[in-house]
Protein backbone atom coordinates (compact mmCIF):
# COMPACT_ATOMS: atom_id res chain seq x y z
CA UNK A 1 -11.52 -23.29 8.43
CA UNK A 2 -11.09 -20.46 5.51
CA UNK A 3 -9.02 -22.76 2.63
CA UNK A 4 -7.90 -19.66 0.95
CA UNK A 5 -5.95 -18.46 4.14
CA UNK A 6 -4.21 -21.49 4.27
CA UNK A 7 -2.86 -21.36 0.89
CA UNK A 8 -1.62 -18.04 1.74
CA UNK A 9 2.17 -18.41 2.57
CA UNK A 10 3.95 -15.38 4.35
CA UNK A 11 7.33 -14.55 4.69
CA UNK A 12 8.71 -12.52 7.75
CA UNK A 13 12.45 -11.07 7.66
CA UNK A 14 12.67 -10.27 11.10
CA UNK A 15 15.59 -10.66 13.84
CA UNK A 16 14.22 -9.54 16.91
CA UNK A 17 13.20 -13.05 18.06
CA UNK A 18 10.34 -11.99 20.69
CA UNK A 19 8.89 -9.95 17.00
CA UNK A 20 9.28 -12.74 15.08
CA UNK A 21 7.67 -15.41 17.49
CA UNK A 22 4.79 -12.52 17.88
CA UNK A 23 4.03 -12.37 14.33
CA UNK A 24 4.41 -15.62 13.99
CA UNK A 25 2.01 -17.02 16.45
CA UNK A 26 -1.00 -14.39 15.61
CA UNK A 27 -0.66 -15.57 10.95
CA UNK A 28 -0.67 -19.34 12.72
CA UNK A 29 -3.65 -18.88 14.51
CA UNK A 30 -5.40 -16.61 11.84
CA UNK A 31 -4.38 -19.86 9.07
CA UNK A 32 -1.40 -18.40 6.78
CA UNK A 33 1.60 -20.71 6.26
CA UNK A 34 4.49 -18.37 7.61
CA UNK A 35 8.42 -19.07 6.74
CA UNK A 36 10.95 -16.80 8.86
CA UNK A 37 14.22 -15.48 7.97
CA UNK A 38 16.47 -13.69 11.19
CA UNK A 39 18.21 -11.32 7.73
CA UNK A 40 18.18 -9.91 4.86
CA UNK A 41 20.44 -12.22 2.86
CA UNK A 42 18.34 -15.32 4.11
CA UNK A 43 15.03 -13.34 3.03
CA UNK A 44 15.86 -12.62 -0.44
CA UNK A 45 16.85 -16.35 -0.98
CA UNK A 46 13.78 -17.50 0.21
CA UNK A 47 11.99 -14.79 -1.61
CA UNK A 48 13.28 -16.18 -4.73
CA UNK A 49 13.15 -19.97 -3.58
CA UNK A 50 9.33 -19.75 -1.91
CA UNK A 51 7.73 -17.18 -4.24
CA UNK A 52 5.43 -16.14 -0.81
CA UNK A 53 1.95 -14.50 -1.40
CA UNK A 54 3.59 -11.39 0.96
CA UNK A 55 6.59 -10.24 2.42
CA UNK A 56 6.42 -8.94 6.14
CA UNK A 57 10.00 -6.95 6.33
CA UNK A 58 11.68 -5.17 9.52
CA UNK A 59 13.65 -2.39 8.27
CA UNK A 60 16.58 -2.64 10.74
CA UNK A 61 18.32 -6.17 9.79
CA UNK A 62 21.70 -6.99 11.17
CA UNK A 63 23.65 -8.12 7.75
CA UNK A 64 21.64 -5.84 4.95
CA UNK A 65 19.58 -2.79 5.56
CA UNK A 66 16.02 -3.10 4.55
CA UNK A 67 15.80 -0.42 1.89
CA UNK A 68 18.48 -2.56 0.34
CA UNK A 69 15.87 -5.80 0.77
CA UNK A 70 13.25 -3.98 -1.51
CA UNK A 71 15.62 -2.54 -3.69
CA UNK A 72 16.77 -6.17 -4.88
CA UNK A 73 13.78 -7.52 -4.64
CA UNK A 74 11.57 -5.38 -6.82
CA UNK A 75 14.54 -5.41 -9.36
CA UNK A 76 12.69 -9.41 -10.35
CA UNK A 77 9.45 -9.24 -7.85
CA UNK A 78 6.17 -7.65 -7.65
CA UNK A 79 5.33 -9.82 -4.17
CA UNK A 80 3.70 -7.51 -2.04
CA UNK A 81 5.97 -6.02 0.89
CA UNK A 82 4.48 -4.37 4.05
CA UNK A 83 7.50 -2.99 6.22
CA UNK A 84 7.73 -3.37 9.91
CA UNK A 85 9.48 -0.43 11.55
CA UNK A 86 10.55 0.84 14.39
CA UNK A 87 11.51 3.83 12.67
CA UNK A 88 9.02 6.44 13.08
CA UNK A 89 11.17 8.93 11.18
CA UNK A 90 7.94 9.98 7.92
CA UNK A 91 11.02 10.26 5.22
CA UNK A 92 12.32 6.48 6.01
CA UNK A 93 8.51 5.39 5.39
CA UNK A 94 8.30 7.63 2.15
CA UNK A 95 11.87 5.97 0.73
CA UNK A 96 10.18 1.95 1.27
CA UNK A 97 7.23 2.92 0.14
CA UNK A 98 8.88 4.71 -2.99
CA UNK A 99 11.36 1.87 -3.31
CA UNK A 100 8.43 -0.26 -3.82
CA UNK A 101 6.81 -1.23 -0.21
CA UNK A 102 2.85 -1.58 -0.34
CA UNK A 103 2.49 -0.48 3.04
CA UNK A 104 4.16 0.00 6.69
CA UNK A 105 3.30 -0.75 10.49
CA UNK A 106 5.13 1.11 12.81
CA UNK A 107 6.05 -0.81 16.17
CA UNK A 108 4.59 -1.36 18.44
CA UNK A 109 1.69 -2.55 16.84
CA UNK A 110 -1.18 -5.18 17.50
CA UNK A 111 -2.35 -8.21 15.67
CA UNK A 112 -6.07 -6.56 14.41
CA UNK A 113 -3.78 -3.88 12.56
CA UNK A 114 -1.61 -6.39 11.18
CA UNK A 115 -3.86 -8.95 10.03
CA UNK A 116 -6.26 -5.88 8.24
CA UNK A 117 -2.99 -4.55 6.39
CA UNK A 118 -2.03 -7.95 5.31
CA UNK A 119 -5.56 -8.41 4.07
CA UNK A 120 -5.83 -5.33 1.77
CA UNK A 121 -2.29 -5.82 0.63
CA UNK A 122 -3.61 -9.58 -0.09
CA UNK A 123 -6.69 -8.03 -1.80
CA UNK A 124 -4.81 -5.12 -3.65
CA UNK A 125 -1.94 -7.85 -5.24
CA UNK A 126 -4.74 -10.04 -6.24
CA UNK A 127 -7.02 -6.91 -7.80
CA UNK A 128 -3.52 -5.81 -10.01
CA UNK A 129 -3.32 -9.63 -11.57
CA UNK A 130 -7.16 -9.34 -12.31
CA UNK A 131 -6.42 -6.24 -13.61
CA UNK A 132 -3.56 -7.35 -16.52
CA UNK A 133 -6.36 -8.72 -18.70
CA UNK A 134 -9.85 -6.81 -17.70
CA UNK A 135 -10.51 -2.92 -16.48
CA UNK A 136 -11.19 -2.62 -12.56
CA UNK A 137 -14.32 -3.15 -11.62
CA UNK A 138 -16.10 0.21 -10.41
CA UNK A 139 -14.66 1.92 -7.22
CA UNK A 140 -17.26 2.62 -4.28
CA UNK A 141 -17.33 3.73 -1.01
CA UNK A 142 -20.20 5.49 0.95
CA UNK A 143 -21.52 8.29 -1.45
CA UNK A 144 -18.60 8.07 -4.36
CA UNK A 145 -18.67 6.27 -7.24
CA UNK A 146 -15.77 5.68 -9.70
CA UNK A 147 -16.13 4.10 -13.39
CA UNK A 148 -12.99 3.37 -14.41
CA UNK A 149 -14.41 2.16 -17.81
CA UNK A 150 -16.40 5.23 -18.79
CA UNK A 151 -14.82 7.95 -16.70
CA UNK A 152 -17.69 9.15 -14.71
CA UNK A 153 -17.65 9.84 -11.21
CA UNK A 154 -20.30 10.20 -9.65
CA UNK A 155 -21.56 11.54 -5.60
CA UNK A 156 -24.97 10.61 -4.56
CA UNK A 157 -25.26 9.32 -8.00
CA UNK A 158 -24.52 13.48 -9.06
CA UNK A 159 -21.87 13.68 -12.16
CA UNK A 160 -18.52 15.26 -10.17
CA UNK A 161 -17.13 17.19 -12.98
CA UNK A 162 -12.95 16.58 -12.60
CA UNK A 163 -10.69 17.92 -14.54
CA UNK A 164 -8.14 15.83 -16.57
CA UNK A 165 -5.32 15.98 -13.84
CA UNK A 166 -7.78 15.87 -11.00
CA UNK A 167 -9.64 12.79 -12.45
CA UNK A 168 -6.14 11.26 -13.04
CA UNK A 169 -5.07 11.63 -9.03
CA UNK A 170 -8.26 10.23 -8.31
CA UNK A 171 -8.48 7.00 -9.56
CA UNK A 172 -4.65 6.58 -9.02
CA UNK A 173 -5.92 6.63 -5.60
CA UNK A 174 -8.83 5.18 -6.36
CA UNK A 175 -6.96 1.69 -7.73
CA UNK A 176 -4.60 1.46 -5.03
CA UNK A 177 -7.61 2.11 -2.04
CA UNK A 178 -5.94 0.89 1.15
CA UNK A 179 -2.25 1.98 0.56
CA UNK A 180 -0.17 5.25 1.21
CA UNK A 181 1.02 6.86 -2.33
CA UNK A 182 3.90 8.87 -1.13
CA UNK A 183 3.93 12.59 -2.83
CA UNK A 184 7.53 11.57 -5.15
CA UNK A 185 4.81 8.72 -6.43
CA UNK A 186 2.18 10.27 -7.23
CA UNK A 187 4.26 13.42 -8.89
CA UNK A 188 5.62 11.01 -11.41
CA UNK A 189 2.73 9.19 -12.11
CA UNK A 190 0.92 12.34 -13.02
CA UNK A 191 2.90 14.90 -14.37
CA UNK A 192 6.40 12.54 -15.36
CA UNK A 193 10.17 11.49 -13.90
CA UNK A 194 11.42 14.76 -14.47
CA UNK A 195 9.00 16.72 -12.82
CA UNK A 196 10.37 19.18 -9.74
CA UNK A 197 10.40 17.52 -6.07
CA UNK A 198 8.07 20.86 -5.49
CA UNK A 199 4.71 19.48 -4.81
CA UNK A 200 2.70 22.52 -3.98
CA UNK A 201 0.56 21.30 -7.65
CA UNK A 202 -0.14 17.98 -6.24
CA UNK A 203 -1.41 19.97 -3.17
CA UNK A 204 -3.49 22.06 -5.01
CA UNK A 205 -5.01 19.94 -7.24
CA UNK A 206 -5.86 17.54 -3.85
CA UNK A 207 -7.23 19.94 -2.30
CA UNK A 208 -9.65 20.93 -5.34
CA UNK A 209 -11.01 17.52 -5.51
CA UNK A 210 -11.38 17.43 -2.12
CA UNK A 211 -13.24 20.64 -2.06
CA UNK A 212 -15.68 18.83 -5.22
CA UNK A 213 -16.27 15.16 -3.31
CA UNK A 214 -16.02 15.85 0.37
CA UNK A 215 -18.95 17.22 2.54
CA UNK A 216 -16.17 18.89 4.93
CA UNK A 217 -12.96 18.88 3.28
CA UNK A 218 -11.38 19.59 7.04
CA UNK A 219 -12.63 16.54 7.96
CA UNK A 220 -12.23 14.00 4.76
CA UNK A 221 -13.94 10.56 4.60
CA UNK A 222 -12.40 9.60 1.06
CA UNK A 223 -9.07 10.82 0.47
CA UNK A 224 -7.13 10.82 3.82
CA UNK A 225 -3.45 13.14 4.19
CA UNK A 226 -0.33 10.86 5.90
CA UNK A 227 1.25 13.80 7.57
CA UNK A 228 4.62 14.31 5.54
CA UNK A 229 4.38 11.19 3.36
CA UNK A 230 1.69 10.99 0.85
CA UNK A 231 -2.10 10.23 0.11
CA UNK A 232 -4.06 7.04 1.40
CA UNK A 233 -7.76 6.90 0.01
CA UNK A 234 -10.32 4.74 1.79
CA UNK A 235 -10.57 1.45 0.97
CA UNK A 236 -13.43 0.36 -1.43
CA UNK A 237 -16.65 -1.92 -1.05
């Protein structure tokens, strides 16, 4: 038995009881310590009471809407929040994820998915805390190579030559391998709050890195598009 799992205590705000027995059942058997809530109200107390390792959160709850859930929640929390939709409507996912959601699942959905998501949301919370006191180790995947430290980048160990903004989006990316950065996120983390919602620059600039690091930029193996919603880039060694 992993000992780390069972440290890991999850908490699902879910009322659709044949979800929540679901869910429950499959972080059980896989080892995580899982507390329910059946709304939002309930959740954010035992948000605040449990201080969970992640937050599993269905969207449509019958006293509080889910947006509001993150909403109060990242107003004192940094837990990690993966949303559980049955939405499937790409703005809804944008607004959690820009509210401050790590990551969605769209229903229905199986228990490999699941447990993977939970893992690199696991991995990317735990990676942010190393991160307050040291710089990120390197990023690496396949051919590309990321030093944060230095800022090289490098493809089958050739220099990539980025420019500022491009270099910027990259290890943006790069740092938060895994997730979705919806466009509104990544347009103030680059060029500011006040920039325009227009993001034909962010599109430009994505598509000239992926013209310098991908072998066919139709067909991308670092730096995946989510149709409508934002950027995901593949997850690191």
């Amino acid at each position: 038995m992993n000992h780390n799992l069972a440290k890991t205590s999850i908490l699902l705000i879910e009322d659709e009881e044949n979800i929540r027995s679901f869910i429950s059942t499959a972080l059980k058997n896989t080892n995580y310590k899982i507390t329910t809530a059946k709304g939002g109200n309930d959740g954010l107390h035992l948000s605040a009471s449990l201080c969970p390792d992640l937050i599993l959160l269905d969207l449509g709850l019958p006293d509080l809407d889910g947006m509001e859930v993150i909403r109060k929640l990242r107003s004192w929390s940094s837990i990690p929040v993966i949303v559980i939709s049955a939405r499937t409507n790409e703005h809804e996912k944008a607004r959690a994820l820009d509210l401050g959601a790590d990551d969605y699942i769209t229903k229905p959905f199986g228990t490999v998915e699941l447990l993977a998501r939970i893992r690199t949301s696991l991995r990317h919370s735990h990676q942010m805390q190393d991160m307050a006191s040291t710089e990120p180790a390197p990023y690496h995947y396949k051919e590309l190579t990321i030093h944060f430290e230095n800022h090289v980048v490098t493809l089958s160990e050739e220099n990539i030559h980025l420019t500022q903004i491009e270099y910027k989006l990259l290890t943006l990316l790069a740092k938060n391998s895994g997730k979705v950065l919806t466009y509104t996120y990544l347009m103030e983390k680059i060029w500011g709050p006040y920039t325009d919602n227009n993001n034909q620059i962010l599109r430009v600039n994505m598509a000239n890195i992926r013209r310098k690091i991908e072998k066919n930029p139709a067909a991308p193996e670092y730096v995946f598009t989510e149709i409508g919603i934002g950027y995901r880039m593949a997850e690191g060694d």
